[in-house]
C-alpha atoms as a PDB file:
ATOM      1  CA  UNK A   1     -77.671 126.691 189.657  1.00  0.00           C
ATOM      2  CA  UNK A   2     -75.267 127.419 187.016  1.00  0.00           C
ATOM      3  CA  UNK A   3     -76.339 126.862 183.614  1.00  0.00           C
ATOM      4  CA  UNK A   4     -73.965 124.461 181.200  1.00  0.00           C
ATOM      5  CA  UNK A   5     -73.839 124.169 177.496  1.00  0.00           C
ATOM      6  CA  UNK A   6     -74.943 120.365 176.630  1.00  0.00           C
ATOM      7  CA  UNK A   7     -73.524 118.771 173.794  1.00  0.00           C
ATOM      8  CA  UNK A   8     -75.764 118.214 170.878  1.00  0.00           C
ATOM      9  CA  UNK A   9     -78.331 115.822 171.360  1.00  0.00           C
ATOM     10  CA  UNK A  10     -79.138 116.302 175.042  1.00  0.00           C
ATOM     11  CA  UNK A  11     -82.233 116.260 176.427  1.00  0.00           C
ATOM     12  CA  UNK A  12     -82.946 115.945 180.305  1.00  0.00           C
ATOM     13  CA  UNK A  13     -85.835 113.441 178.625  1.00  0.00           C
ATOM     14  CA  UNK A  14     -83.509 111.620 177.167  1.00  0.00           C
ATOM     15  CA  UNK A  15     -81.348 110.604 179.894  1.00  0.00           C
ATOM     16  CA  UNK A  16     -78.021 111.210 178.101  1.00  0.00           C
ATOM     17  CA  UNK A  17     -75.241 111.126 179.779  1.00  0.00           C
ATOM     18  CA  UNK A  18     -72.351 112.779 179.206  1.00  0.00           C
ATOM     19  CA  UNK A  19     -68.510 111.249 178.482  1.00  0.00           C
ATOM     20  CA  UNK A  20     -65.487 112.400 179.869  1.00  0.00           C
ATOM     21  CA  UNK A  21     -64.495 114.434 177.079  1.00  0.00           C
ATOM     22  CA  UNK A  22     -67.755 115.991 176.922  1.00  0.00           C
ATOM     23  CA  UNK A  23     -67.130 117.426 180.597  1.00  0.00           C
ATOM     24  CA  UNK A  24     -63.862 118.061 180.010  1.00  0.00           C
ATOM     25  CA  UNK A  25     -65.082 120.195 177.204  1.00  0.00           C
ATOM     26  CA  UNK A  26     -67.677 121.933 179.449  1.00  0.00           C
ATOM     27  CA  UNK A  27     -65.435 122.614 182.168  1.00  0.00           C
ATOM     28  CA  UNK A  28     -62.420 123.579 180.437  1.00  0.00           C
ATOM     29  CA  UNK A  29     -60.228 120.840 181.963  1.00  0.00           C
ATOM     30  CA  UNK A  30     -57.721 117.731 180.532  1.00  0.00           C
ATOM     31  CA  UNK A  31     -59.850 114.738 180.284  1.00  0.00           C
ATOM     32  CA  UNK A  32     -57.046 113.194 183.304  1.00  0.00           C
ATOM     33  CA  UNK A  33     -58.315 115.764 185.274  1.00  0.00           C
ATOM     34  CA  UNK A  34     -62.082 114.743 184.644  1.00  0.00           C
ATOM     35  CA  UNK A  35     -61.043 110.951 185.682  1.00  0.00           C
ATOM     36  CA  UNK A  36     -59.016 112.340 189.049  1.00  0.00           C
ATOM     37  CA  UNK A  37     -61.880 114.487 190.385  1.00  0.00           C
ATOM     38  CA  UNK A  38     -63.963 111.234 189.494  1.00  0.00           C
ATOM     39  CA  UNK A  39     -61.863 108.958 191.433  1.00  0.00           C
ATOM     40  CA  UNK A  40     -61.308 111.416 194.164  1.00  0.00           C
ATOM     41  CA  UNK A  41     -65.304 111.664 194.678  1.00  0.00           C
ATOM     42  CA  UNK A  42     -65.416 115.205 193.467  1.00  0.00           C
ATOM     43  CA  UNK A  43     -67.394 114.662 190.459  1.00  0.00           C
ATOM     44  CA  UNK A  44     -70.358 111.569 190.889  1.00  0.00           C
ATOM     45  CA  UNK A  45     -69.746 109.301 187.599  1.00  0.00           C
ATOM     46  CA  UNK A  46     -70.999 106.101 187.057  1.00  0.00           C
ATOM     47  CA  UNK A  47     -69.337 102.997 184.985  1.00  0.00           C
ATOM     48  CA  UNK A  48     -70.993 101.536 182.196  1.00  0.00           C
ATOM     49  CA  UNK A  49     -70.773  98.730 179.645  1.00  0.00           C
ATOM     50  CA  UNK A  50     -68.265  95.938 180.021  1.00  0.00           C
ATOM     51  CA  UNK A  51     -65.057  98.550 179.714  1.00  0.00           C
ATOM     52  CA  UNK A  52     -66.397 100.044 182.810  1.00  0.00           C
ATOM     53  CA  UNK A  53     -66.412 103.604 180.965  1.00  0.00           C
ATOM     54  CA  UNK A  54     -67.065 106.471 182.528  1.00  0.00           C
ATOM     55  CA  UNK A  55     -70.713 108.768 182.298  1.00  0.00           C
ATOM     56  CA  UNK A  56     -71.633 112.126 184.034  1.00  0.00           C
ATOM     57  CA  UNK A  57     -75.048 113.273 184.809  1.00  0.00           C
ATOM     58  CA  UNK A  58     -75.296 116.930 183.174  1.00  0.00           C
ATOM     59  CA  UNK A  59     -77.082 117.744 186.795  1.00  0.00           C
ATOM     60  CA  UNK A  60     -74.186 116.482 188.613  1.00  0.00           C
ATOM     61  CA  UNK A  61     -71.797 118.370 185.948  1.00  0.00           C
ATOM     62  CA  UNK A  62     -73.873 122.037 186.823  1.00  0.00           C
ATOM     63  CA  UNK A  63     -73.984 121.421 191.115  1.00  0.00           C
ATOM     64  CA  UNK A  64     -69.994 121.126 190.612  1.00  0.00           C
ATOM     65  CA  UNK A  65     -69.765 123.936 189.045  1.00  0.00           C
ATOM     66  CA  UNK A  66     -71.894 125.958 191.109  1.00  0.00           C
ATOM     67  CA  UNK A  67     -69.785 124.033 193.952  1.00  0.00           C
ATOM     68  CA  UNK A  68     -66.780 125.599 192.945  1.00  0.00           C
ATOM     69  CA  UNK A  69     -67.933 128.959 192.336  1.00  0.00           C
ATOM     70  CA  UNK A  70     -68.815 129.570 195.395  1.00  0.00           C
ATOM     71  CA  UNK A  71     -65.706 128.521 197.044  1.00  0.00           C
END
C-alpha cells in the first residue's frame, strides 16, 4: 500500500472523506482530471448532499495510487 498525506483533520475514525480538490492535491492532478477518472470508474467516489458533490475514500485514494504504480 502506498502511503498518502491526509489533509488536516483526518482520521480513519472519523470517516472523513476527502473532496475533489483534496485528491487533486494528493495526486498532483487538475481537479477536471479528478472528476474524469471519477466518471470513467477509475477512482470509486460517491455523491453527497443535494448538489450531488463529489467524496473520495482516502483508502480508495492510496489502492489507486498503488494501482498505478505498478503499471
Amino acid at each position: 500500500m502506498v502511503a498518502i498525506h491526509h489533509p488536516a483533520g483526518y482520521h480513519p475514525s472519523n470517516g472523513k472523506m476527502l473532496t475533489v480538490s483534496e485528491v487533486a492535491h494528493l495526486l498532483g492532478a487538475h481537479m477536471n482530471s479528478v472528476r474524469r477518472w471519477a466518471d470513467m470508474g477509475l477512482l470509486p467516489s460517491y455523491r453527497i448532499g443535494f448538489r450531488g458533490d463529489r467524496r473520495f475514500r482516502p483508502d480508495e485514494i492510496s489502492n489507486f495510487l498503488a494501482s498505478q504504480k505498478q503499471g
